[in-house]
PDB file of N, CA and C in Angstrom:
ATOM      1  N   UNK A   1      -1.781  91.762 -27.086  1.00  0.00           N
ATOM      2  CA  UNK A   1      -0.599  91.808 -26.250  1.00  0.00           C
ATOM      3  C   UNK A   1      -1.018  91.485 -24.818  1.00  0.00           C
ATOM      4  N   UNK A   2      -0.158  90.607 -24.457  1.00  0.00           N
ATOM      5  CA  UNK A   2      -0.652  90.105 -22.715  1.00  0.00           C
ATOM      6  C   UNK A   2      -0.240  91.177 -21.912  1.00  0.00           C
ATOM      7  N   UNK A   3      -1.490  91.229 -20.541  1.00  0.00           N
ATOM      8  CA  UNK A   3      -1.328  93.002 -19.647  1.00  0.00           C
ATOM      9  C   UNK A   3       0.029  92.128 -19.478  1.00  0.00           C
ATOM     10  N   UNK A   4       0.701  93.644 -17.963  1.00  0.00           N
ATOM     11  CA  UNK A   4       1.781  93.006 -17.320  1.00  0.00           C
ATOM     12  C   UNK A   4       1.558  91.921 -16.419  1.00  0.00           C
ATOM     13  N   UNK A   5       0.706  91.876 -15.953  1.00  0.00           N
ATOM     14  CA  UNK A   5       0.355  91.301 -14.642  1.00  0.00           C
ATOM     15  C   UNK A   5       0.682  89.608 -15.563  1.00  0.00           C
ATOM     16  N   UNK A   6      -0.247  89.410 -16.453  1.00  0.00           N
ATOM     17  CA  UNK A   6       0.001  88.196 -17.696  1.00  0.00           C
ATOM     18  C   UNK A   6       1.351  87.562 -17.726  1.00  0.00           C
ATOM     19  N   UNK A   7       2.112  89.179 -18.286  1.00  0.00           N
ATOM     20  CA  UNK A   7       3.569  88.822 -18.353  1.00  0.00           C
ATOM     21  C   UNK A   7       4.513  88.415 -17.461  1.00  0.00           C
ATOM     22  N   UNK A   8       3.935  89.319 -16.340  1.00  0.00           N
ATOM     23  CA  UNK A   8       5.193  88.862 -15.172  1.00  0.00           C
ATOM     24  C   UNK A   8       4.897  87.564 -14.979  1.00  0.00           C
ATOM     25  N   UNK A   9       3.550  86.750 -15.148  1.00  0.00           N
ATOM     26  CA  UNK A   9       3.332  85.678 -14.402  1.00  0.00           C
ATOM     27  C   UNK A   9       3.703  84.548 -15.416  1.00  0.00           C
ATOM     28  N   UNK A  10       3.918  84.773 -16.686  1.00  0.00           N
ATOM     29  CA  UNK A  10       4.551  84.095 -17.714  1.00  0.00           C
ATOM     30  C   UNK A  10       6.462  84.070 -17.174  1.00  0.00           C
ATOM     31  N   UNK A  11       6.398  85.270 -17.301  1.00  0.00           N
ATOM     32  CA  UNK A  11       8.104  85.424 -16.781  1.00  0.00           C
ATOM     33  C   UNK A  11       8.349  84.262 -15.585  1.00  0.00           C
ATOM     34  N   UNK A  12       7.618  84.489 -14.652  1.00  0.00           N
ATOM     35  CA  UNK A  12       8.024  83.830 -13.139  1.00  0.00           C
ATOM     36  C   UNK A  12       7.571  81.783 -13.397  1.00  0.00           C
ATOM     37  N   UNK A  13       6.653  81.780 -14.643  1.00  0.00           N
ATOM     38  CA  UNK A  13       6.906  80.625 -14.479  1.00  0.00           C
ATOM     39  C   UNK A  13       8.054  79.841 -15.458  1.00  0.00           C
ATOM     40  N   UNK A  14       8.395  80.570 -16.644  1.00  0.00           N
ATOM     41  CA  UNK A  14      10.002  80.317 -17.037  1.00  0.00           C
ATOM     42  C   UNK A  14      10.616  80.242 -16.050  1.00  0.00           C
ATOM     43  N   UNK A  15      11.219  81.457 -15.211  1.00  0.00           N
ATOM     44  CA  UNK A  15      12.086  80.841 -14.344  1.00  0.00           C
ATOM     45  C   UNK A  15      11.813  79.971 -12.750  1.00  0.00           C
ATOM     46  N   UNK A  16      11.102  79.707 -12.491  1.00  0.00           N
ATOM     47  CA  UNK A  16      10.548  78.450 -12.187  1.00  0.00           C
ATOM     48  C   UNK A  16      10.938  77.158 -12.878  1.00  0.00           C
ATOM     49  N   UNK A  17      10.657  76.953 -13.643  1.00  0.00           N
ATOM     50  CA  UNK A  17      10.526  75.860 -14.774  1.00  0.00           C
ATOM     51  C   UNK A  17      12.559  75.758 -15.063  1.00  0.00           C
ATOM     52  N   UNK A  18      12.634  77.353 -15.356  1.00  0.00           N
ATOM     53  CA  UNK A  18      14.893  76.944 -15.500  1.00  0.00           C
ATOM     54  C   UNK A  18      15.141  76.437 -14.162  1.00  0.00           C
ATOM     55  N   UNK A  19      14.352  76.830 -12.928  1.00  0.00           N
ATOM     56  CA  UNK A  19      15.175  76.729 -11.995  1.00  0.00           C
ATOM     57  C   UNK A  19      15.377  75.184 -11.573  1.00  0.00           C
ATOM     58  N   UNK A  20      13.730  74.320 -12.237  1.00  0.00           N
ATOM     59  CA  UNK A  20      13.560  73.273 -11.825  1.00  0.00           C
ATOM     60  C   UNK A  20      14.812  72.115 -12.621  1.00  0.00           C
ATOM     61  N   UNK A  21      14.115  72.822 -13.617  1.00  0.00           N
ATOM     62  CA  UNK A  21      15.453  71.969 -14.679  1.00  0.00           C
ATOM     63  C   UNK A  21      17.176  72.175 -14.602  1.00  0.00           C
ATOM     64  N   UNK A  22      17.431  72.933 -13.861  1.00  0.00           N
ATOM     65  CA  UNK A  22      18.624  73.116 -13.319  1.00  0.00           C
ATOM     66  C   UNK A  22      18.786  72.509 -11.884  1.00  0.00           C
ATOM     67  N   UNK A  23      17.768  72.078 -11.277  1.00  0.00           N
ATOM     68  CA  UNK A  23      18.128  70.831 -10.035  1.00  0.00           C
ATOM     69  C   UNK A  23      18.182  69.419 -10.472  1.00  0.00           C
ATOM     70  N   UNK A  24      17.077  69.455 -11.116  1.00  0.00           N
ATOM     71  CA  UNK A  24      17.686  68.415 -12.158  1.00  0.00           C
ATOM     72  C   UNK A  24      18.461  67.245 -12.346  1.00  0.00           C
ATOM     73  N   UNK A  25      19.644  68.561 -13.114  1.00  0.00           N
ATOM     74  CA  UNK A  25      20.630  68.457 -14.031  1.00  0.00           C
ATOM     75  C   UNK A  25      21.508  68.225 -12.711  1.00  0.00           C
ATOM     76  N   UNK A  26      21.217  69.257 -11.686  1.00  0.00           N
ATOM     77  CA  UNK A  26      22.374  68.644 -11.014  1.00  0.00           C
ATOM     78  C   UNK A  26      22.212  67.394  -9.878  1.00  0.00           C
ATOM     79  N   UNK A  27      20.676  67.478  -9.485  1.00  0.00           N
ATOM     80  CA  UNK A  27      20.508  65.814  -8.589  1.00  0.00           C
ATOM     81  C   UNK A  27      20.978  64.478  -9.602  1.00  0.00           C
ATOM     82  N   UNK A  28      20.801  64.369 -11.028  1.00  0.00           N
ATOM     83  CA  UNK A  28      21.395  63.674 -12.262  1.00  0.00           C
ATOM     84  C   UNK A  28      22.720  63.744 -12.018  1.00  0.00           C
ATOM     85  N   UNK A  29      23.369  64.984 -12.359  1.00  0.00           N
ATOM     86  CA  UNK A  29      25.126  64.740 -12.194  1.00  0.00           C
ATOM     87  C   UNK A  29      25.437  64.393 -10.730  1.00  0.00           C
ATOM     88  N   UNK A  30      25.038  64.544  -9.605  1.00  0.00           N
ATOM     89  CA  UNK A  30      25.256  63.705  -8.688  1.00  0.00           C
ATOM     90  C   UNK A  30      25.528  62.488  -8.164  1.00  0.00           C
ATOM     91  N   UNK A  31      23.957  61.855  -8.554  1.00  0.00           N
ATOM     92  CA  UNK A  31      23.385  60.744  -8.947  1.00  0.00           C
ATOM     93  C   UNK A  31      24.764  59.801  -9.276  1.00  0.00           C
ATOM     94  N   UNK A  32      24.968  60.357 -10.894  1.00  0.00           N
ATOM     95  CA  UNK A  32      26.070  59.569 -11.635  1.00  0.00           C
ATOM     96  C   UNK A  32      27.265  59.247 -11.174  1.00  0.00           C
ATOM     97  N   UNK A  33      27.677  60.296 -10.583  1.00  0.00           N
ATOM     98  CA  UNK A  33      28.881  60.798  -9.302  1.00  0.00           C
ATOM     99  C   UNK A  33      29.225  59.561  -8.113  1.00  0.00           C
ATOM    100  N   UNK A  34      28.056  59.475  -7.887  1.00  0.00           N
ATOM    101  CA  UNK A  34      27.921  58.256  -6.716  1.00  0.00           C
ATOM    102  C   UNK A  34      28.149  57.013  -7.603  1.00  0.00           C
ATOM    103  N   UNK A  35      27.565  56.944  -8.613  1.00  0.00           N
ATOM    104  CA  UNK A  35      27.439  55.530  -8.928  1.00  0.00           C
ATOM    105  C   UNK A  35      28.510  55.258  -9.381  1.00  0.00           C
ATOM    106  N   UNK A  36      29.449  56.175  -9.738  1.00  0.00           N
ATOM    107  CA  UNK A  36      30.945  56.379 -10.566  1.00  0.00           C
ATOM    108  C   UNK A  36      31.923  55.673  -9.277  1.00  0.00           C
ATOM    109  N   UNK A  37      31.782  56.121  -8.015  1.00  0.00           N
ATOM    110  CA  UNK A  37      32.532  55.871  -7.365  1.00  0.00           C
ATOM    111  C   UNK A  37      32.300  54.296  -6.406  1.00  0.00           C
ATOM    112  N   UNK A  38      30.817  54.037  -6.412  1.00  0.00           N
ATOM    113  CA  UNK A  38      30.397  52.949  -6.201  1.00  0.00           C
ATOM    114  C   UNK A  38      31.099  52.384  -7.326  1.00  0.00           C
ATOM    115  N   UNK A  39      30.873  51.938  -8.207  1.00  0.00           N
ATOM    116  CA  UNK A  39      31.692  51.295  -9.494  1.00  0.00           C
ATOM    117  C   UNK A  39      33.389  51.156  -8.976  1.00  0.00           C
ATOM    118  N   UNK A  40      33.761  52.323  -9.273  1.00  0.00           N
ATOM    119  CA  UNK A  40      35.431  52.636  -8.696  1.00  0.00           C
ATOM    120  C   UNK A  40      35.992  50.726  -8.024  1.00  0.00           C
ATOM    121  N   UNK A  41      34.702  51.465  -6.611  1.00  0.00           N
ATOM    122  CA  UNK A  41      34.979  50.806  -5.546  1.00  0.00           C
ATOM    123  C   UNK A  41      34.916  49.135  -5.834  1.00  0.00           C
ATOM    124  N   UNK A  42      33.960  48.970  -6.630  1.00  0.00           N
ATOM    125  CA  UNK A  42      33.316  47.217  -6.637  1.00  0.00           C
ATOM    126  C   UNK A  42      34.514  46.697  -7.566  1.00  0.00           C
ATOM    127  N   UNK A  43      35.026  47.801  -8.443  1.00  0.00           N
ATOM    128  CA  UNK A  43      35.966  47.575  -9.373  1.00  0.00           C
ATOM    129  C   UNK A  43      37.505  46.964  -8.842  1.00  0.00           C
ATOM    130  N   UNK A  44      37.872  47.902  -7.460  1.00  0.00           N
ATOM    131  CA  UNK A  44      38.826  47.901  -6.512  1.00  0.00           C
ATOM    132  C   UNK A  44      38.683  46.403  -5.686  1.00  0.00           C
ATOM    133  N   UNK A  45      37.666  46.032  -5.316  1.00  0.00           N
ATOM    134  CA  UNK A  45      37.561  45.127  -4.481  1.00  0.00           C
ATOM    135  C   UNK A  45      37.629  43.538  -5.585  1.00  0.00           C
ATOM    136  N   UNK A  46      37.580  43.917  -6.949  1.00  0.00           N
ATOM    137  CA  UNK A  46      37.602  42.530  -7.538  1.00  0.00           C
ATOM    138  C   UNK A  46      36.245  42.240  -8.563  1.00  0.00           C
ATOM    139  N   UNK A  47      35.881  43.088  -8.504  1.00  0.00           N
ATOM    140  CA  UNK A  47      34.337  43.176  -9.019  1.00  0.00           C
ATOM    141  C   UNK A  47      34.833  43.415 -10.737  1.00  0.00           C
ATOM    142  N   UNK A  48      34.716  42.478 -11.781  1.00  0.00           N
ATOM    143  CA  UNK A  48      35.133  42.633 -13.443  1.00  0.00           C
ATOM    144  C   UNK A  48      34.110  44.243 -13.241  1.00  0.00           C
ATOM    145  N   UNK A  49      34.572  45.112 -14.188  1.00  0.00           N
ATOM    146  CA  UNK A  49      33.920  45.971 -14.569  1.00  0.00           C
ATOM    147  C   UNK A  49      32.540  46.184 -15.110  1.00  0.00           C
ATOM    148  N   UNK A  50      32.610  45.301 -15.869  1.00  0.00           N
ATOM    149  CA  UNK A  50      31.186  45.210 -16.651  1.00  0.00           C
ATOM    150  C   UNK A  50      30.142  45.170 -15.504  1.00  0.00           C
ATOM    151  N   UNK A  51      30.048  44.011 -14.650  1.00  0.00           N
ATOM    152  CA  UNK A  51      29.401  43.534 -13.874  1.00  0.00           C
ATOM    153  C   UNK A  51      29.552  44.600 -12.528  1.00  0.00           C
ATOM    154  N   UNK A  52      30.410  45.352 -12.242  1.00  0.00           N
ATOM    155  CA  UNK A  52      30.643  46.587 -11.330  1.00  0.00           C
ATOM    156  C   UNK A  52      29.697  47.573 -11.643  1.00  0.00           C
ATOM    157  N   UNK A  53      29.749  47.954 -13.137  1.00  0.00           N
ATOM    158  CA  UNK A  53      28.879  48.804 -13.693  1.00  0.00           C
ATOM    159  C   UNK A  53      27.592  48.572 -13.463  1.00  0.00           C
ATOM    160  N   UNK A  54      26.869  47.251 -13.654  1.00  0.00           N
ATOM    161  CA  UNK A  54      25.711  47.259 -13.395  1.00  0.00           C
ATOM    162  C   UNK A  54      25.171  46.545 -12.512  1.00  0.00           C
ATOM    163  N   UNK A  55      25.811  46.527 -10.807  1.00  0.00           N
ATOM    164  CA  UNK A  55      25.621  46.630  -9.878  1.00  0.00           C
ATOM    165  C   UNK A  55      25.414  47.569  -9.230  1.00  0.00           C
ATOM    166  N   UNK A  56      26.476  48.752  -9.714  1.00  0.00           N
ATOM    167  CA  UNK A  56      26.195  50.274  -9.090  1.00  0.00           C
ATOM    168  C   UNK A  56      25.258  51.272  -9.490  1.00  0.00           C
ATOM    169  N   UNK A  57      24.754  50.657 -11.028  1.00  0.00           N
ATOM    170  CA  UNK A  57      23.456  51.534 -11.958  1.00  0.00           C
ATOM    171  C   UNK A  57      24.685  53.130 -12.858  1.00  0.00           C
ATOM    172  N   UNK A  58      26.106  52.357 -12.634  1.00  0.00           N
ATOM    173  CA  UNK A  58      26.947  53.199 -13.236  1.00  0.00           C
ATOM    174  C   UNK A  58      26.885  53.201 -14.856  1.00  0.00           C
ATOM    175  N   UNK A  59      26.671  54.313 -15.341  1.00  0.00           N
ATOM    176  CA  UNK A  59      26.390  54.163 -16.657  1.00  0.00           C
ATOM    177  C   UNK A  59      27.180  55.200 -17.107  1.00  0.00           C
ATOM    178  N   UNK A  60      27.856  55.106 -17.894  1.00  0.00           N
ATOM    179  CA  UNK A  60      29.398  55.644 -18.325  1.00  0.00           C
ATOM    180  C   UNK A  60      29.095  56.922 -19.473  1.00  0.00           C
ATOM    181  N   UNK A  61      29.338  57.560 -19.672  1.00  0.00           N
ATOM    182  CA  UNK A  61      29.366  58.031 -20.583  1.00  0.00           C
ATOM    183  C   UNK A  61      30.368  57.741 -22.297  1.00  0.00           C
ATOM    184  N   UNK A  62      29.348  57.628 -23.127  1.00  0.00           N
ATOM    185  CA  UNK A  62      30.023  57.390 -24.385  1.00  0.00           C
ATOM    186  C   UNK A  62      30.417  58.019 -25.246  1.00  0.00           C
ATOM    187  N   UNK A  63      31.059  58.055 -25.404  1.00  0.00           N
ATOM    188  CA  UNK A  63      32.211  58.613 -26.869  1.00  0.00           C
ATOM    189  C   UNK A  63      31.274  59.263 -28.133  1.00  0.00           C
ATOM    190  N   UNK A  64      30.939  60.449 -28.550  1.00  0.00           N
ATOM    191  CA  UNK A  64      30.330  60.313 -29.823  1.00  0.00           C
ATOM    192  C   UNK A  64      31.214  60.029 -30.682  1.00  0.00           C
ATOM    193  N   UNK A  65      30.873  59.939 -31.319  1.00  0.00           N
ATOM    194  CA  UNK A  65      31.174  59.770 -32.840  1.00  0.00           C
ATOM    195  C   UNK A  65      31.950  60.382 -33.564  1.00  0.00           C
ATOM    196  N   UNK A  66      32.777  60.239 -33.749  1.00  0.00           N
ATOM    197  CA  UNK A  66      34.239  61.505 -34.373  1.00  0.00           C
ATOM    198  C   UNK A  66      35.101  61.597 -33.449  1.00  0.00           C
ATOM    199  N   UNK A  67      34.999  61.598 -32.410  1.00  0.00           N
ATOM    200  CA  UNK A  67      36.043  62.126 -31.368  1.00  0.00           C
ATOM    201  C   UNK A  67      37.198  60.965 -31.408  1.00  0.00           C
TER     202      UNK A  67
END
């Protein structure tokens, strides 16, 4: 069985490690956020979509399967 001292330092680097992966997730949903509205925009000004999309690095989310 690991002492405490072991454990706490196991503990603290889980949450470390959630905390990292939870900036992440959200510098990612950001990220996408921008490029969503960059898109929007290129879309607004005349820009075909397709080609809006991958000017802005907008990458859409897809549909699974069943829905």
């Amino acid at each position: 069985m690991p002492s405490s001292t072991e454990a706490e330092f196991n503990e603290g680097v889980a949450a470390i490690e959630a905390a990292n992966a939870a900036k992440v997730a959200e510098e990612e949903a950001a990220a996408q956020e921008r490029a969503r509205l960059d898109c929007e925009a290129l879309i607004a000004a005349g820009i075909p979509p397709e080609t809006a999309a991958r000017m802005s690095g907008y990458n859409p989310p897809h549909p699974t399967v069943g829905d």
